[in-house]
N, C-alpha and C. Protein backbone atom coordinates (compact mmCIF):
# COMPACT_ATOMS: atom_id res chain seq x y z
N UNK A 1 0.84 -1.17 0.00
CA UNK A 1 0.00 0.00 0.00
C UNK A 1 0.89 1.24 0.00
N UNK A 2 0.43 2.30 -0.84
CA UNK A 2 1.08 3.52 -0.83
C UNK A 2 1.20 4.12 0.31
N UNK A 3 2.27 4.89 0.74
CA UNK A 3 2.45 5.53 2.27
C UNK A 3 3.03 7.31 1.89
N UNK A 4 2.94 7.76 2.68
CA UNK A 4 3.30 8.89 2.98
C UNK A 4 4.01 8.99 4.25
N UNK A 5 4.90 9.36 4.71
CA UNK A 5 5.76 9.89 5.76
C UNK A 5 6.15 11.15 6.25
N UNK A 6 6.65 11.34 7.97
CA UNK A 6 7.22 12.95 7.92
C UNK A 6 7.60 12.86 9.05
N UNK A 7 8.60 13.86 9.51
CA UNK A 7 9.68 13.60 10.96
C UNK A 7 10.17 15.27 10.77
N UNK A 8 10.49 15.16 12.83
CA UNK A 8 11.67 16.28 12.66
C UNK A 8 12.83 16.06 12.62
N UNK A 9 13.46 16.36 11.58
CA UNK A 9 14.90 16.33 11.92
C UNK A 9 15.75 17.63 12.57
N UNK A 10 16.74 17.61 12.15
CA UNK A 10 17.65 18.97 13.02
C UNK A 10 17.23 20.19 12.28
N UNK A 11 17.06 20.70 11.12
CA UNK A 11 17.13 21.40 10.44
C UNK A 11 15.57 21.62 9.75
N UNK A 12 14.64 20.88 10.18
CA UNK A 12 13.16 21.17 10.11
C UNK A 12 12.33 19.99 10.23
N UNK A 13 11.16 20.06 9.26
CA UNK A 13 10.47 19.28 8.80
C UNK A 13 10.98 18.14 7.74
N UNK A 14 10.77 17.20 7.44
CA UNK A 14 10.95 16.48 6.24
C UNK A 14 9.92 15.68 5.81
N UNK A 15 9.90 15.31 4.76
CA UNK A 15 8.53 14.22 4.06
C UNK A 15 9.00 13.43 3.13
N UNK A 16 8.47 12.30 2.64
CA UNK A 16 8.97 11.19 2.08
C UNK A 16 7.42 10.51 1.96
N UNK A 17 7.63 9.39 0.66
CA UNK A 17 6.88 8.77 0.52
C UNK A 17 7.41 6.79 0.46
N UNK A 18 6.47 6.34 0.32
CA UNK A 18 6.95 4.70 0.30
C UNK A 18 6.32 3.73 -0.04
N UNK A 19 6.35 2.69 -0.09
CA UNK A 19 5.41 1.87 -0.13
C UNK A 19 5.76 0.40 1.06
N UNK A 20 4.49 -0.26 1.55
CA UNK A 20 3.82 -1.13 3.05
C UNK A 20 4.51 -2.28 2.53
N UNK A 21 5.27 -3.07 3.07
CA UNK A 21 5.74 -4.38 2.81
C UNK A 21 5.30 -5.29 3.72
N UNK A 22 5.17 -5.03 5.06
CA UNK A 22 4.55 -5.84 6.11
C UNK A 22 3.73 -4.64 6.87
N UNK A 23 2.50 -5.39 7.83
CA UNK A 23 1.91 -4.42 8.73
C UNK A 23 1.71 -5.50 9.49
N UNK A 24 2.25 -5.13 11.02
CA UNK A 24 1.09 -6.27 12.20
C UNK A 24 1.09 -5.34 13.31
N UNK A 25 0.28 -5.65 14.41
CA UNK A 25 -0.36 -5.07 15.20
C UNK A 25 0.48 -3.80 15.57
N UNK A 26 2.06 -4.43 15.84
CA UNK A 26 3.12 -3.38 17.11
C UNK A 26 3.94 -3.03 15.97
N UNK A 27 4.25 -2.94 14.53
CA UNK A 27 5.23 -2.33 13.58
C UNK A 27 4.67 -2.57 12.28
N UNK A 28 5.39 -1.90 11.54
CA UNK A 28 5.21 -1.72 9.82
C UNK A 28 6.43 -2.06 9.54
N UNK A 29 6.74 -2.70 8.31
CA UNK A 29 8.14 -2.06 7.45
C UNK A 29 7.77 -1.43 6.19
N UNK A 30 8.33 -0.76 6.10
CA UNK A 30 8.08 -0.06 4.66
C UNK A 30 9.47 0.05 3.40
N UNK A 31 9.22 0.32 2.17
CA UNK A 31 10.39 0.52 1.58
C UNK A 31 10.40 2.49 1.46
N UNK A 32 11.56 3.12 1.27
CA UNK A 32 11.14 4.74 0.29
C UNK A 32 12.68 4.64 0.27
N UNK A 33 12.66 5.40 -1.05
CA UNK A 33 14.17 5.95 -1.95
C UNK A 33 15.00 6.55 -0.29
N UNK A 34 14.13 7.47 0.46
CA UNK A 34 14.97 8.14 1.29
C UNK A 34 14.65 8.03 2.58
N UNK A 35 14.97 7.04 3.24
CA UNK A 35 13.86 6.94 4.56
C UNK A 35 14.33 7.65 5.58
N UNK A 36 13.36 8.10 6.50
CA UNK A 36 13.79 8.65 7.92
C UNK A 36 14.76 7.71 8.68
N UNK A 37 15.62 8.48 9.32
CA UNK A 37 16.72 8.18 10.57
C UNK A 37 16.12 7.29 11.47
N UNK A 38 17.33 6.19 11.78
CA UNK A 38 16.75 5.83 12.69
C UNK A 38 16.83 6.58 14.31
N UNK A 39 16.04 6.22 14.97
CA UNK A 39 15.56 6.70 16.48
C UNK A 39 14.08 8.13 16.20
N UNK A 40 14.10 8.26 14.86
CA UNK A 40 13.30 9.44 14.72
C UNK A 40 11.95 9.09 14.77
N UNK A 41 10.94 9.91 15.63
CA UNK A 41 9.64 9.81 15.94
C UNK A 41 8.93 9.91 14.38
N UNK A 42 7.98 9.51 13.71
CA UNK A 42 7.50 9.50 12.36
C UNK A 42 5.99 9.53 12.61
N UNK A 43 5.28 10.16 11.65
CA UNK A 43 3.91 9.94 11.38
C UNK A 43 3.56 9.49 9.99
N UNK A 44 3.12 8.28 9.83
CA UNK A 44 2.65 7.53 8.29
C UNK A 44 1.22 7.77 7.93
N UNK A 45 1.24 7.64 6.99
CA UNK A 45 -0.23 8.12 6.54
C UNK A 45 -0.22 6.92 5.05
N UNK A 46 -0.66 5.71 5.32
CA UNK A 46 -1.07 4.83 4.63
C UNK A 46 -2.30 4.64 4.22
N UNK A 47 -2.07 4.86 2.48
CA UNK A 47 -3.43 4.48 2.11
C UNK A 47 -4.14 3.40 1.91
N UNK A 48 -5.16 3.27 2.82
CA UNK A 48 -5.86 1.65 2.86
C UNK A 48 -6.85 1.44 1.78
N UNK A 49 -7.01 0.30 1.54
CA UNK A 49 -7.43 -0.72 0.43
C UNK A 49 -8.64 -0.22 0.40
N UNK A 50 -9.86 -0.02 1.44
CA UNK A 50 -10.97 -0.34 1.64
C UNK A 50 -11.45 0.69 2.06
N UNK A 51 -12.91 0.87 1.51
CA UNK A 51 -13.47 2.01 1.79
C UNK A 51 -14.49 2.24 3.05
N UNK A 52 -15.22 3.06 3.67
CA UNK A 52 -16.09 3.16 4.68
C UNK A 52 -17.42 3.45 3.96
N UNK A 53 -17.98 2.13 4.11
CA UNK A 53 -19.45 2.17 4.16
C UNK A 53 -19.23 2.09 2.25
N UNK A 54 -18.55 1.71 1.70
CA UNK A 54 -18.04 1.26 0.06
C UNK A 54 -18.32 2.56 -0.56
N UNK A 55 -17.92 3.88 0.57
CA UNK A 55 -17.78 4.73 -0.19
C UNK A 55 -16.70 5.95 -0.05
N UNK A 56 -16.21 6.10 1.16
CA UNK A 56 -15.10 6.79 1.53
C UNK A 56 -13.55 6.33 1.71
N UNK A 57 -12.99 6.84 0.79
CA UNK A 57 -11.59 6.52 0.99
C UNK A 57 -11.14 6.49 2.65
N UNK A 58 -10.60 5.63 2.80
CA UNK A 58 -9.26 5.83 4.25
C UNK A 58 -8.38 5.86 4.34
N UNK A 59 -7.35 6.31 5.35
CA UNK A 59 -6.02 6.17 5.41
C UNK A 59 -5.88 6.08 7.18
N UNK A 60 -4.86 5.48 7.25
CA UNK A 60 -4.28 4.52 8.34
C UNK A 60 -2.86 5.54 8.63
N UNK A 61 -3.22 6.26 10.15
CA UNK A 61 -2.34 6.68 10.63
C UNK A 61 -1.64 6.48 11.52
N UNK A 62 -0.45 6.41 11.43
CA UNK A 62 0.75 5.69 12.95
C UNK A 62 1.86 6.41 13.31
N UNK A 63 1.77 6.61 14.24
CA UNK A 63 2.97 7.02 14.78
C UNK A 63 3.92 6.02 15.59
N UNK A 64 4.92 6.50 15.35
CA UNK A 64 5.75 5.50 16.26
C UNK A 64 6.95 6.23 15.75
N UNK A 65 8.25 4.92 16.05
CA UNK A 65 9.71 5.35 16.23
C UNK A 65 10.38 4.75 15.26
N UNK A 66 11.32 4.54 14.52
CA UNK A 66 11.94 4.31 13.34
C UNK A 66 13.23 2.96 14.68
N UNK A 67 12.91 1.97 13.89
CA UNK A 67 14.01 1.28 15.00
C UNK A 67 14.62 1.14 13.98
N UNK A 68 14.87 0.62 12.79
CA UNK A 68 15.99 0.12 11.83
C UNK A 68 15.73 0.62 10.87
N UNK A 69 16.57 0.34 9.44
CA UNK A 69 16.44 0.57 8.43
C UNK A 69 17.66 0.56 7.32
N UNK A 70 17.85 -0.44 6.62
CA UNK A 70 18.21 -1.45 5.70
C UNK A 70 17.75 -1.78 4.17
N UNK A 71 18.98 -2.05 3.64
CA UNK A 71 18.10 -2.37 2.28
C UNK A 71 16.61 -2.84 2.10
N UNK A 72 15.98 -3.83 3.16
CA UNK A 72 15.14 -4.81 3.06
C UNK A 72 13.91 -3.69 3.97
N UNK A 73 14.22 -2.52 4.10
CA UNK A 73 13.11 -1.96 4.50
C UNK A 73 13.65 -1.13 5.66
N UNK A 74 12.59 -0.38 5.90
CA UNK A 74 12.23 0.49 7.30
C UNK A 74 11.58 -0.42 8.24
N UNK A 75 12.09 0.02 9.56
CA UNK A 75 10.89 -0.87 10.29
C UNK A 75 10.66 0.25 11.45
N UNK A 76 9.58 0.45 12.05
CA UNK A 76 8.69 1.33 12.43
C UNK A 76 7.77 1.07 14.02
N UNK A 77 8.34 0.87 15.33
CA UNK A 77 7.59 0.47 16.13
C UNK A 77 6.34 1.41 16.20
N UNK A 78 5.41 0.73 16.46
CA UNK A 78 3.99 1.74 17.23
C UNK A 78 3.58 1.94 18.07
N UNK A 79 3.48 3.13 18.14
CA UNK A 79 3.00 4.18 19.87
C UNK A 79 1.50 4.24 19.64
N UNK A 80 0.86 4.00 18.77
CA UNK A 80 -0.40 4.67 18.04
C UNK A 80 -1.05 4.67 16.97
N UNK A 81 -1.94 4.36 16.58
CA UNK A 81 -2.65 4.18 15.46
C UNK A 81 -4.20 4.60 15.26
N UNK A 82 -4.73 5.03 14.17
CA UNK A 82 -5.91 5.00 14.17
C UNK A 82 -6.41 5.58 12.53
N UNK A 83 -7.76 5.50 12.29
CA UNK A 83 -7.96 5.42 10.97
C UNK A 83 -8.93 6.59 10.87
N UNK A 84 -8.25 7.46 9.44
CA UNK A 84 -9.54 9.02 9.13
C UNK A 84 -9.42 8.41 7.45
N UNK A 85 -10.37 8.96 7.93
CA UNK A 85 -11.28 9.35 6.35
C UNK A 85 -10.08 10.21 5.68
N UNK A 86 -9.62 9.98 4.44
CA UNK A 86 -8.84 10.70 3.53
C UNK A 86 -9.30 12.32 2.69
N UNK A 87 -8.46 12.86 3.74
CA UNK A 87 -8.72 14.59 2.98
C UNK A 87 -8.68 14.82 1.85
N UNK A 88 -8.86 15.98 1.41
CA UNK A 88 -8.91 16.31 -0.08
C UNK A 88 -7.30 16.42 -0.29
N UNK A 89 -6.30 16.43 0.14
CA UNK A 89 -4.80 16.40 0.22
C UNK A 89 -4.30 14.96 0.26
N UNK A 90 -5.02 14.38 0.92
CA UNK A 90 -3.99 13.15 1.00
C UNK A 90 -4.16 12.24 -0.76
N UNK A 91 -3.18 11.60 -0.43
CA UNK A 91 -2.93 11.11 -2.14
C UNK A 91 -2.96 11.32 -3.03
N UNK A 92 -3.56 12.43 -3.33
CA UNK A 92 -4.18 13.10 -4.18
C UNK A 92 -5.31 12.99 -4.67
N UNK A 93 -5.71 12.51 -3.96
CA UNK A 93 -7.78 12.02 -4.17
C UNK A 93 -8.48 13.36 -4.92
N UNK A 94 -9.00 13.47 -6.12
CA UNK A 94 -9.89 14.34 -6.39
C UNK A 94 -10.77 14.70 -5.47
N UNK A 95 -10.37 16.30 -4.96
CA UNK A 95 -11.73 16.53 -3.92
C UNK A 95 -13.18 17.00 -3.92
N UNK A 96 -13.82 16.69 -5.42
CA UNK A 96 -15.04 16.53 -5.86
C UNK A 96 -15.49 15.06 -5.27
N UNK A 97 -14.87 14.44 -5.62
CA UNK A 97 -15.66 12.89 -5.32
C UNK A 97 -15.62 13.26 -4.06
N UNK A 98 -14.64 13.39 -3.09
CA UNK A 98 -14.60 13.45 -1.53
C UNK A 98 -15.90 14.11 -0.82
N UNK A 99 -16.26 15.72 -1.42
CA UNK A 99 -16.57 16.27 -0.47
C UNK A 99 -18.10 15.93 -1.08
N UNK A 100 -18.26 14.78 -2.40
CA UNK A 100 -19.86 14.40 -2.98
C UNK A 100 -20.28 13.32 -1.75
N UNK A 101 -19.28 12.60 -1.54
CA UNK A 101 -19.72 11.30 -0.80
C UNK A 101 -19.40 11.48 0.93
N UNK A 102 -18.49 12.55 1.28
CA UNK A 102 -18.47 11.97 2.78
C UNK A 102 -18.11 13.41 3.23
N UNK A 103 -17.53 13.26 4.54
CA UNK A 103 -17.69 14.17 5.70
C UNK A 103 -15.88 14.63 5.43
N UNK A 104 -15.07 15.34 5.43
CA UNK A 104 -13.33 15.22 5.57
C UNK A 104 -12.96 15.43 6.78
N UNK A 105 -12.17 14.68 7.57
CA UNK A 105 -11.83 14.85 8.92
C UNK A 105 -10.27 15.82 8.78
């Protein structure tokens, strides 16, 4: 699944994108060209498969901590999780369909 990423580093903000190779309850791994540091706090914004009520996009948000990261992926403990409805920003979802069918959190 497509991901989105973002951290502070020393010198500001940063963002990155990726894509989901594993997900279970307590971590993710992910792959991206440039991944966050490890020890760095991260917020993901994964876009999920499945819609609400077969009509609103979602996305799957986590926070957690960057423990590794290796050719074979990022890996990502979790502090937190929970699931919004996809804004007119995220992914780039046309925000005609969005704001025809649902509520934007």
């Amino acid at each position: 699944m497509p991901l989105r990423f973002r951290y502070k580093g020393a010198v500001g903000q940063h963002e990155g994108h990726g894509t989901t190779l594993d997900l279970g309850r307590k971590g993710i791994r992910f792959l991206s060209d440039q991944p966050p540091p490890v020890d760095a706090d991260v917020e993901l914004r994964i876009e999920w498969p499945f819609l609400l009520q077969e009509v609103c996009p979602l996305e799957l948000r986590v926070f957690g901590r960057v423990l590794r990261s290796d050719e074979r992926g990022t890996v990502v403990q979790m502090y937190h999780y929970e699931f919004r409805t996809r804004g007119t920003r995220s992914f780039d979802t046309p925000a005609e369909r969005l704001e025809q069918w649902c509520i934007v959190a």
